[in-house]
Protein backbone atom coordinates (compact mmCIF):
# COMPACT_ATOMS: atom_id res chain seq x y z
CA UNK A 1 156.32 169.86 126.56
CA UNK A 2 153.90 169.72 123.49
CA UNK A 3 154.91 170.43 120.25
CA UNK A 4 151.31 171.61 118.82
CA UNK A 5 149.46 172.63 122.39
CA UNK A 6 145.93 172.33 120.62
CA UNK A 7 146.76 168.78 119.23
CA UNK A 8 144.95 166.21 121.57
CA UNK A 9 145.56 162.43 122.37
CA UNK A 10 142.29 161.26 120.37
CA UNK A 11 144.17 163.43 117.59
CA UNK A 12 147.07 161.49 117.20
CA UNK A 13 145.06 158.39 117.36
CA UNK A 14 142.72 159.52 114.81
CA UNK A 15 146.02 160.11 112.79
CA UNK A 16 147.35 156.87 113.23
CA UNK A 17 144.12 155.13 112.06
CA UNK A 18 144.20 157.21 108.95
CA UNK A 19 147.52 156.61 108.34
CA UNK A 20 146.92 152.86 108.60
CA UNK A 21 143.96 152.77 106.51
CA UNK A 22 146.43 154.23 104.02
CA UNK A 23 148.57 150.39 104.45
CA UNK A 24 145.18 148.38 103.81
CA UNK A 25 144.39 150.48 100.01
CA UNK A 26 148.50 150.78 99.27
CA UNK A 27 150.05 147.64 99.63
CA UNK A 28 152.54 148.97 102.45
CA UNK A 29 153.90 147.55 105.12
CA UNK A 30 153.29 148.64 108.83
CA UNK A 31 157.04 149.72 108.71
CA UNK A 32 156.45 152.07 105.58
CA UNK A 33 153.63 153.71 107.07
CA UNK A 34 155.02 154.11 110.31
CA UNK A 35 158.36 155.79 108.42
CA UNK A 36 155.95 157.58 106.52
CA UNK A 37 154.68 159.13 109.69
CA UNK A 38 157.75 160.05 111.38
CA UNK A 39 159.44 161.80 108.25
CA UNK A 40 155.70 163.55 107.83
CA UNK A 41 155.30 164.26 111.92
CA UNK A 42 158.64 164.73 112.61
CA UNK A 43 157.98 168.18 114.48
CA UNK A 44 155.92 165.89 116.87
CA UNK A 45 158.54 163.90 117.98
CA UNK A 46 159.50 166.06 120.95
CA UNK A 47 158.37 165.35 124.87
CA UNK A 48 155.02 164.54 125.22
CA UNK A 49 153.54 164.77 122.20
CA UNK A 50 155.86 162.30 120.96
CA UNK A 51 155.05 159.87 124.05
CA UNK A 52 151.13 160.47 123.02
CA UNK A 53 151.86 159.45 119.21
CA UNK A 54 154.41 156.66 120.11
CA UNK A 55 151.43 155.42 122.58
CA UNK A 56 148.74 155.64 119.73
CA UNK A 57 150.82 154.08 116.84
CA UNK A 58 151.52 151.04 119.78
CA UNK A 59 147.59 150.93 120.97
CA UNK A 60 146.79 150.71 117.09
CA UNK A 61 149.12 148.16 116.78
CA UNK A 62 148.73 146.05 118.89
CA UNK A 63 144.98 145.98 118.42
CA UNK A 64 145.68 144.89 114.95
CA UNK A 65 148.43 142.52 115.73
CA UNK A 66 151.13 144.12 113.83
CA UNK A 67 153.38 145.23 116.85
CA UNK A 68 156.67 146.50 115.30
CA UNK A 69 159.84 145.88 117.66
CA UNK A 70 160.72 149.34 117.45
CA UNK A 71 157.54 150.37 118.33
CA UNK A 72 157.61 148.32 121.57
CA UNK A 73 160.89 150.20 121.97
CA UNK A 74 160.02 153.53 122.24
CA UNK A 75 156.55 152.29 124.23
CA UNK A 76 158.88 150.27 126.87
CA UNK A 77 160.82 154.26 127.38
CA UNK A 78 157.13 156.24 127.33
CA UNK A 79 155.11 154.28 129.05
CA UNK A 80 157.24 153.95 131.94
CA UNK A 81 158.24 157.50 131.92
CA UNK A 82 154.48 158.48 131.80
CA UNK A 83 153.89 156.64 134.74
CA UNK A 84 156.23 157.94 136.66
CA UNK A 85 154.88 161.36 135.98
CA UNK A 86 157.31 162.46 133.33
CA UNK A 87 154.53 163.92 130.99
CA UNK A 88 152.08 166.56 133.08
CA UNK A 89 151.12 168.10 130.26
CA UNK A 90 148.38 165.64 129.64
CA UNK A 91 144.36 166.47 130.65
CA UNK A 92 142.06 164.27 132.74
CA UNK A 93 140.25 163.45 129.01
CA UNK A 94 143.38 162.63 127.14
CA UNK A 95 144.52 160.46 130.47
CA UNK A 96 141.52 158.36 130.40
CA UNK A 97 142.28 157.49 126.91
CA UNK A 98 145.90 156.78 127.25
CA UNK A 99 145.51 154.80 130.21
CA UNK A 100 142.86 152.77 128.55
CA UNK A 101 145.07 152.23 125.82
CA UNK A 102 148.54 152.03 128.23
CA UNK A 103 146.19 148.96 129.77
CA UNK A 104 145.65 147.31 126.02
CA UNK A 105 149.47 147.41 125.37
CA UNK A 106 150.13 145.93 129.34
CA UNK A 107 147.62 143.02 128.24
CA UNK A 108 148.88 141.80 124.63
CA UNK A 109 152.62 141.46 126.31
CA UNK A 110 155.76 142.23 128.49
CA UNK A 111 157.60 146.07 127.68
CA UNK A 112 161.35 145.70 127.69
CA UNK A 113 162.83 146.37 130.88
CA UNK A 114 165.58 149.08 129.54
CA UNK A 115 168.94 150.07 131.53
CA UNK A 116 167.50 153.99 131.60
CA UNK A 117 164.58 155.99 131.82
CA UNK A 118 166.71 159.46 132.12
CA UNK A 119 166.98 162.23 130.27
């Protein structure tokens, strides 16, 4: 389930950059932004559009070295749960780029192996 249907992977990534580009002008830290965006996107944070943003804000992340722990949190719930099929809601374009950046995250470290993946 989406919570904006039209709202696409490259979307949320796009929204995570500009969010970030925010940190480098402000003086913030990655945690301020990141709050920032979930009390801003908080509509988002529902099924699979909150797996896509979780998985951007991680990919941008870790790019940039600034991995938050509770960022690899919520990626070591989604990204299992995505690839176990969890999230069909997603389009052959949009699955190209998450598994792209799904492979980045995979490469920079371990995900935490946690107790459940259930609902």
């Amino acid at each position: 389930m989406r919570a904006e249907d039209d709202l696409t992977y490259q979307e949320y990534k796009e929204g995570v950059e500009d969010a970030m580009r925010f940190m480098e002008h402000s003086g913030w830290t990655v945690r301020q932004v990141t709050d920032r965006m979930t009390d801003e996107d908080n509509e988002l944070l529902i099924g699979t559009s909150e797996a896509l943003w979780i998985i951007s804000i991680g990919a941008y992340e870790v790019e940039h070295d600034i991995l938050e722990e509770r960022v690899l949190e919520q990626l070591s719930y989604h990204i299992p749960r995505y690839e176990m099929g969890k999230y069909n809601d997603i389009t052959p374009e949009e699955r190209e780029l998450l598994e792209k950046d799904i492979a980045l995250i995979r490469s920079k470290g371990e995900l935490w192996k946690l107790k459940s993946y259930e609902d």
